[in-house]
Structures are given as C-alpha cells and as structure tokens.
PDB file of N, CA and C in Angstrom:
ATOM      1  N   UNK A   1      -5.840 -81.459  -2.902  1.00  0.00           N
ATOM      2  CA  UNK A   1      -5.998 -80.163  -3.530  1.00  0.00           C
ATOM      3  C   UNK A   1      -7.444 -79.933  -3.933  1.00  0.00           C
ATOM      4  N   UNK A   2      -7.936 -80.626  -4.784  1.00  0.00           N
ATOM      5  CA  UNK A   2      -9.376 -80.950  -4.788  1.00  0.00           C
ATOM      6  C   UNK A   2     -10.507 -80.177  -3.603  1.00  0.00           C
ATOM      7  N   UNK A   3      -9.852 -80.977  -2.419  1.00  0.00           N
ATOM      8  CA  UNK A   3     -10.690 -80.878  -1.154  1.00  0.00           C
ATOM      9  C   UNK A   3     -10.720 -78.941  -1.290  1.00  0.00           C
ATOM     10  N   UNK A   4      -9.290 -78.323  -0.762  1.00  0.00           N
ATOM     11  CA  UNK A   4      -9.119 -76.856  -0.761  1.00  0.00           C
ATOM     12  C   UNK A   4      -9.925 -76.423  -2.092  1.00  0.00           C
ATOM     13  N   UNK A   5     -10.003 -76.773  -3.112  1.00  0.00           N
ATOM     14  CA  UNK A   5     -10.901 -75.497  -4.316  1.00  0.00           C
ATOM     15  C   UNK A   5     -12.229 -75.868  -4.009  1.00  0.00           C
ATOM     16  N   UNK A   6     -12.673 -77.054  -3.359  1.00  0.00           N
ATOM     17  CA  UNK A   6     -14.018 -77.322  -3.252  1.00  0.00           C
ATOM     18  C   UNK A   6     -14.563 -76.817  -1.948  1.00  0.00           C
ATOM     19  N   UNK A   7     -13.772 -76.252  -1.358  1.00  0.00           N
ATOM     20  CA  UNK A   7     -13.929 -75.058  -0.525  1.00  0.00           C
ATOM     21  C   UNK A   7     -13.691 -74.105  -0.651  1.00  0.00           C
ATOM     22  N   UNK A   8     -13.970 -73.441  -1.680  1.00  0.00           N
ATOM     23  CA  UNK A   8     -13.578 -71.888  -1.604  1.00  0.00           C
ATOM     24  C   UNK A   8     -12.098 -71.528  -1.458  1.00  0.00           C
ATOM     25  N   UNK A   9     -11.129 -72.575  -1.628  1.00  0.00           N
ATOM     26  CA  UNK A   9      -9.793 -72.440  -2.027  1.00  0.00           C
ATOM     27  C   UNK A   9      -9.099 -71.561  -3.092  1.00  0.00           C
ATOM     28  N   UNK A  10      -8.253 -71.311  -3.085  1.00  0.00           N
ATOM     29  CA  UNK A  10      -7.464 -70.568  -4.449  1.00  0.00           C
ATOM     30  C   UNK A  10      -6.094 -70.819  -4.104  1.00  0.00           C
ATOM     31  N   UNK A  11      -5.137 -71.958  -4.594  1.00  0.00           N
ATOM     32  CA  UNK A  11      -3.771 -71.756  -4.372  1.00  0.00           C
ATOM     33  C   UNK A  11      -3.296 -70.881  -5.581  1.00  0.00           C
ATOM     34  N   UNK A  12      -2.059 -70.231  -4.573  1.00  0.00           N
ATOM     35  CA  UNK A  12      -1.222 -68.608  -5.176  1.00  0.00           C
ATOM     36  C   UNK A  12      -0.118 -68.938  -5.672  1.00  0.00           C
ATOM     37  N   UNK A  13       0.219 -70.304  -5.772  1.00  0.00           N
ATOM     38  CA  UNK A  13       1.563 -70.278  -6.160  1.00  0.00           C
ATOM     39  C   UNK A  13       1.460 -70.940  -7.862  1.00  0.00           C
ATOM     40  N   UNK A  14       2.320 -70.900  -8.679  1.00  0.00           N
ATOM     41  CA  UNK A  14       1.831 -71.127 -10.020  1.00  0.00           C
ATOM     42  C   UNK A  14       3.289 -71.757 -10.339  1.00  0.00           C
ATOM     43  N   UNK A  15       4.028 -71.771 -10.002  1.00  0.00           N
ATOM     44  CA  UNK A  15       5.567 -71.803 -10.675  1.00  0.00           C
ATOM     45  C   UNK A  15       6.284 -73.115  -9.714  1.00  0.00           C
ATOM     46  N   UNK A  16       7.236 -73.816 -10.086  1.00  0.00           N
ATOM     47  CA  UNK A  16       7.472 -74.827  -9.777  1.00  0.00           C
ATOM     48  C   UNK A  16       8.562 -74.556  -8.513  1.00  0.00           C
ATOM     49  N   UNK A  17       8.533 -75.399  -7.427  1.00  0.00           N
ATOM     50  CA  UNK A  17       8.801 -75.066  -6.239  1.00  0.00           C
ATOM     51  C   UNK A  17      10.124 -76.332  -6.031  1.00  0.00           C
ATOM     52  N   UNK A  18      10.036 -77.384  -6.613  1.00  0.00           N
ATOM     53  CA  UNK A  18      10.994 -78.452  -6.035  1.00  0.00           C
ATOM     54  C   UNK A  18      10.982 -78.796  -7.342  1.00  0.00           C
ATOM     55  N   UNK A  19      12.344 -78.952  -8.071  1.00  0.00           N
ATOM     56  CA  UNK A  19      12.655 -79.647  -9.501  1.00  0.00           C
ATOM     57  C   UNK A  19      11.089 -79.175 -10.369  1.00  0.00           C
ATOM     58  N   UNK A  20      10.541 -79.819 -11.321  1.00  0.00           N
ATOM     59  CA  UNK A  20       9.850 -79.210 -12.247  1.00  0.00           C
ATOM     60  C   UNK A  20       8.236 -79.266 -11.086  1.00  0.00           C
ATOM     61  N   UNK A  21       7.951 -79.461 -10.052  1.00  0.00           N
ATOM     62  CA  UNK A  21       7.062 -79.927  -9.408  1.00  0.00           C
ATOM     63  C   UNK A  21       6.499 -78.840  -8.623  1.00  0.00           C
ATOM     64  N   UNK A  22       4.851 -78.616  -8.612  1.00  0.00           N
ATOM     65  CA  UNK A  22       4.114 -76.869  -7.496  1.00  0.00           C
ATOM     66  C   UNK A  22       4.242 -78.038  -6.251  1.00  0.00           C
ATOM     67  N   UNK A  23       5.474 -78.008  -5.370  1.00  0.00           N
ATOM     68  CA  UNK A  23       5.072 -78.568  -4.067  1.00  0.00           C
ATOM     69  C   UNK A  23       4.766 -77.731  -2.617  1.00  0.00           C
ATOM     70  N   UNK A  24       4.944 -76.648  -2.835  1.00  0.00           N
ATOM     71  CA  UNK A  24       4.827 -76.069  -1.833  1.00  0.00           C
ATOM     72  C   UNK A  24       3.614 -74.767  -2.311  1.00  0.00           C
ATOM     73  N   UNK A  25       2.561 -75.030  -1.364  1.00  0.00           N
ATOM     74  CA  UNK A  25       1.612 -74.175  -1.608  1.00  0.00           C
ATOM     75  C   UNK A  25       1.051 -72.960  -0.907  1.00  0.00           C
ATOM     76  N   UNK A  26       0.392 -72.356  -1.425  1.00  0.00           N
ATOM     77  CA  UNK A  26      -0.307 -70.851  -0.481  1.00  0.00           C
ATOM     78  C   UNK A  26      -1.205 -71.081  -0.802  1.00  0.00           C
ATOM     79  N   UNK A  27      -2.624 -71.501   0.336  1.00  0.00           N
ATOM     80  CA  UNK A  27      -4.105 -71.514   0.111  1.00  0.00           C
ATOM     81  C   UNK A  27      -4.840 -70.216   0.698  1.00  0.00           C
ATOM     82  N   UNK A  28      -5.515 -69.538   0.266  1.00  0.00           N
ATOM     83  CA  UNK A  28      -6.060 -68.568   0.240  1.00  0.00           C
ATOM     84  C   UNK A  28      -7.566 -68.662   0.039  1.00  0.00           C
ATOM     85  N   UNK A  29      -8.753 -67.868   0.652  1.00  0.00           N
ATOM     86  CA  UNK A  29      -9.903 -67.571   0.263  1.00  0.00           C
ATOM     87  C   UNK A  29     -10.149 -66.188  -0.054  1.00  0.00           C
ATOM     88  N   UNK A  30      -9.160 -65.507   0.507  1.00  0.00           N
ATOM     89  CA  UNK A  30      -9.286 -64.102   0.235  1.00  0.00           C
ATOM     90  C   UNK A  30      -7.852 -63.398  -0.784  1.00  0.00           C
ATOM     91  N   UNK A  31      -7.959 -64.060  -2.116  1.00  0.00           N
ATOM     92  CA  UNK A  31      -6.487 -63.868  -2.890  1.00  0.00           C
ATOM     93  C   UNK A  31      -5.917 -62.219  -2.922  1.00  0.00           C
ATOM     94  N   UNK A  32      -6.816 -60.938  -2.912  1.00  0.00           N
ATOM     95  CA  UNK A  32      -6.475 -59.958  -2.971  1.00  0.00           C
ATOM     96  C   UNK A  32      -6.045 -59.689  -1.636  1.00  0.00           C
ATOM     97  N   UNK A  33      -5.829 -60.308  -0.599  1.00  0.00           N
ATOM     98  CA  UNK A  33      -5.042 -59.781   0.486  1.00  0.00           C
ATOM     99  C   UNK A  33      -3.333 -60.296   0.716  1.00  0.00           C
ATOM    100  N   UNK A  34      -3.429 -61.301  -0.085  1.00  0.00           N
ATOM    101  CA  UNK A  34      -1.855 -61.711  -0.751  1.00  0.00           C
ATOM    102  C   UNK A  34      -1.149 -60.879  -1.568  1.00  0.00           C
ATOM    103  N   UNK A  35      -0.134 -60.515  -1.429  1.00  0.00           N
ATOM    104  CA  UNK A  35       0.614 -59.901  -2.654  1.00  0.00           C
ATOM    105  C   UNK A  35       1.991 -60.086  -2.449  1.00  0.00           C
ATOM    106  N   UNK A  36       2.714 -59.944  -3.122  1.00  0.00           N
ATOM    107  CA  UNK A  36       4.478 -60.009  -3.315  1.00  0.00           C
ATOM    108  C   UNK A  36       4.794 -61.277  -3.267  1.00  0.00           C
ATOM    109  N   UNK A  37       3.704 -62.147  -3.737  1.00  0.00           N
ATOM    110  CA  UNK A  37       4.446 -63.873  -3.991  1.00  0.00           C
ATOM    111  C   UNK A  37       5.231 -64.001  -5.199  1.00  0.00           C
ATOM    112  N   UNK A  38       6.396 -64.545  -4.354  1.00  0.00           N
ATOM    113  CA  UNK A  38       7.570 -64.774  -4.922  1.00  0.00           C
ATOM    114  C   UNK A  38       8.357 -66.416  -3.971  1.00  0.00           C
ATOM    115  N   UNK A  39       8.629 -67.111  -5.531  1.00  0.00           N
ATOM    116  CA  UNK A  39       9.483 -67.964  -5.235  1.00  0.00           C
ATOM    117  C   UNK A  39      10.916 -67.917  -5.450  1.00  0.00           C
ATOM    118  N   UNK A  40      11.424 -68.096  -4.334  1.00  0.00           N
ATOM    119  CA  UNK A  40      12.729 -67.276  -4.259  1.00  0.00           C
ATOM    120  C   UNK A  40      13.450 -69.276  -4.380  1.00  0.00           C
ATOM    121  N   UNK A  41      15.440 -68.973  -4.492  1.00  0.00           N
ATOM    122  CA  UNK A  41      16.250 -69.738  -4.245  1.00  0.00           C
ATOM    123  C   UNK A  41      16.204 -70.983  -2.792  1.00  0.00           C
ATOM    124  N   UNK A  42      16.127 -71.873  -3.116  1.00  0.00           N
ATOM    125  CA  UNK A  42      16.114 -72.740  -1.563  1.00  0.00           C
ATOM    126  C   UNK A  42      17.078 -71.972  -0.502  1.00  0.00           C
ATOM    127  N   UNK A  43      16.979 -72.343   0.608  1.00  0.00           N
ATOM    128  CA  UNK A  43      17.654 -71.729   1.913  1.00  0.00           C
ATOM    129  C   UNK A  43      18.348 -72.772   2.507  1.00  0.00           C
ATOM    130  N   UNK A  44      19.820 -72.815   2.786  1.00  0.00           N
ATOM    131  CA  UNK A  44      20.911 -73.307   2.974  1.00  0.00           C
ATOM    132  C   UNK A  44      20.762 -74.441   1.627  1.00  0.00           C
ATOM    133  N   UNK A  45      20.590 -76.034   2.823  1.00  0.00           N
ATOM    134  CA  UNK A  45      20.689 -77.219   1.979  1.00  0.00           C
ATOM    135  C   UNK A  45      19.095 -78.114   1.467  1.00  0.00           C
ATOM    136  N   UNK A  46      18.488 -76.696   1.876  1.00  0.00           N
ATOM    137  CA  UNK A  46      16.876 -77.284   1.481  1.00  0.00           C
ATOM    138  C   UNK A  46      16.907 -77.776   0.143  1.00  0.00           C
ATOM    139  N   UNK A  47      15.997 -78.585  -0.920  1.00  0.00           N
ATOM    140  CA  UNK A  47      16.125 -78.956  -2.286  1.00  0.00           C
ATOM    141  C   UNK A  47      14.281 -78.113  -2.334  1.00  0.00           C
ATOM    142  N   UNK A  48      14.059 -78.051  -1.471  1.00  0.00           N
ATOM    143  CA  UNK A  48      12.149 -76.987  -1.765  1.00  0.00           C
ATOM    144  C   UNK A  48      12.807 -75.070  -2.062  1.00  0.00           C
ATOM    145  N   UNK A  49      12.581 -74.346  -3.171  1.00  0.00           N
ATOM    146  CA  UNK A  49      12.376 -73.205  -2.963  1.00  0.00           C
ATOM    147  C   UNK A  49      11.608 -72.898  -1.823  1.00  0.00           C
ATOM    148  N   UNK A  50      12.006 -71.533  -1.633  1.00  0.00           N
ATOM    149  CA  UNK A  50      11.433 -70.487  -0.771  1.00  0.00           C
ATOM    150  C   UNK A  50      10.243 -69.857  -0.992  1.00  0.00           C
ATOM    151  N   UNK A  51       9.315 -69.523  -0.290  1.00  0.00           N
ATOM    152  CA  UNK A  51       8.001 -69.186  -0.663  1.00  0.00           C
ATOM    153  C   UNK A  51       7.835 -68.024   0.180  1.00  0.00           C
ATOM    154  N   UNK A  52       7.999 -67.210  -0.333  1.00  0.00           N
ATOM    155  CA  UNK A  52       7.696 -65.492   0.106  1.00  0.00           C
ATOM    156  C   UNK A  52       6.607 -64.937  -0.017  1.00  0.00           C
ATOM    157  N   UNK A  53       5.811 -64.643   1.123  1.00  0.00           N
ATOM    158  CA  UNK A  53       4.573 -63.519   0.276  1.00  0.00           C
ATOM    159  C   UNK A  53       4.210 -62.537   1.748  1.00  0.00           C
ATOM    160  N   UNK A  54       3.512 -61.529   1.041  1.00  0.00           N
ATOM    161  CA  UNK A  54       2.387 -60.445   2.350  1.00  0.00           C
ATOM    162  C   UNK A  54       1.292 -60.624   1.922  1.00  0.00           C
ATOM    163  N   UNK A  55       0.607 -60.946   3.794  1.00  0.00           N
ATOM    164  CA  UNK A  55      -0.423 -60.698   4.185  1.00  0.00           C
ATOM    165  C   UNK A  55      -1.063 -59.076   4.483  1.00  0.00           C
ATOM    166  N   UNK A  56      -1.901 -58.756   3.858  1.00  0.00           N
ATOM    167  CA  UNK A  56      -2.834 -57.159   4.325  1.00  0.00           C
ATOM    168  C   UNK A  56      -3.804 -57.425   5.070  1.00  0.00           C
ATOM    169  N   UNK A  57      -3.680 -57.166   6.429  1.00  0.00           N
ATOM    170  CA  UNK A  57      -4.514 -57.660   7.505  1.00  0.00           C
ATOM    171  C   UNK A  57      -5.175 -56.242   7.718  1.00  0.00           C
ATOM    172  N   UNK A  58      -6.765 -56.060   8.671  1.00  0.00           N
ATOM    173  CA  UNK A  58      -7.125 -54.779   8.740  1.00  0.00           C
ATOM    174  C   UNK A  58      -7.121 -55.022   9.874  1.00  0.00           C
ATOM    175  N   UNK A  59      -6.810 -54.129  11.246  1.00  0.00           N
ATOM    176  CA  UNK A  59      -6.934 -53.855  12.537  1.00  0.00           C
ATOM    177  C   UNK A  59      -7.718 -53.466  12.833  1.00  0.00           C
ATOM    178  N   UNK A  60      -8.432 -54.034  13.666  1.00  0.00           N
ATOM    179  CA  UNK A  60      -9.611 -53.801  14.512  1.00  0.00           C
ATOM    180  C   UNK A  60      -9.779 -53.076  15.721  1.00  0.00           C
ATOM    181  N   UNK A  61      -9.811 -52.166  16.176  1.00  0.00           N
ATOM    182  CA  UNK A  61      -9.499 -51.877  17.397  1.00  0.00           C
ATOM    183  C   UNK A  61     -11.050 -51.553  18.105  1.00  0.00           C
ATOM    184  N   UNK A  62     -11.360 -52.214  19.226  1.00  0.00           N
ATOM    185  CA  UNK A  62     -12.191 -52.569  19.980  1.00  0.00           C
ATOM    186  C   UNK A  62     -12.071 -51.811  21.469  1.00  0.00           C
ATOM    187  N   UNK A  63     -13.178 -50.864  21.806  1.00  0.00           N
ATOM    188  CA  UNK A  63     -12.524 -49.977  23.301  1.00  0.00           C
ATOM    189  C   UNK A  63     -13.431 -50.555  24.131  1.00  0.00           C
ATOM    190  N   UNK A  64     -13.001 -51.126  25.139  1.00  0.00           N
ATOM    191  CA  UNK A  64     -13.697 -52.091  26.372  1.00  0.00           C
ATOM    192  C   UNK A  64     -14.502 -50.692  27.233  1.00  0.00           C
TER     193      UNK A  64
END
C-alpha cells in the first residue's frame, strides 16, 4: 500500500470489506473521476463484500 500512495495513489475505499478488515481496494490517481463507491453485500458464497463504483471517462474522438 505504501508503494501505491508513494505514487500518486489514493485508495477509495474506507469501510471494511471482509469481517472488520479494508481488503479489497480501489486505487486511483484521478479520485474525482470515481463516484458511486459503494460496498455492497458479498455475492453468492463469497465471504469479500462487493465493491461497486463509476468510472467518468472523456471520449476522444480523433478523424483520420
């Protein structure tokens, strides 16, 4: 984790993901293009919550 903030890292997730534990992460350099993170209920027989979020990407369009 270290390594990611000492690069210009920012993990998005804040809230505990597996029993009291942040195991599942979102690394980001650009945090305002993240939004709607949400840790949701595990999925089927997983014991890791669910990690939900949007990306705001800008399209480029390029005419050959």
């Amino acid at each position: 984790m270290n390594f990611a903030i000492d690069n210009g890292f920012i993990q998005m997730i804040n809230v505990s993901t597996r029993n009291s534990n942040i195991l599942d992460l979102v690394l980001t350099n650009e945090p305002n293009a993240l939004f709607n993170i949400k840790v949701d209920a595990p999925i089927a027989r997983s014991d890791h919550c669910c990690v939900n979020f949007s990306v705001a990407l800008e399209l480029c369009l390029s005419h050959m």
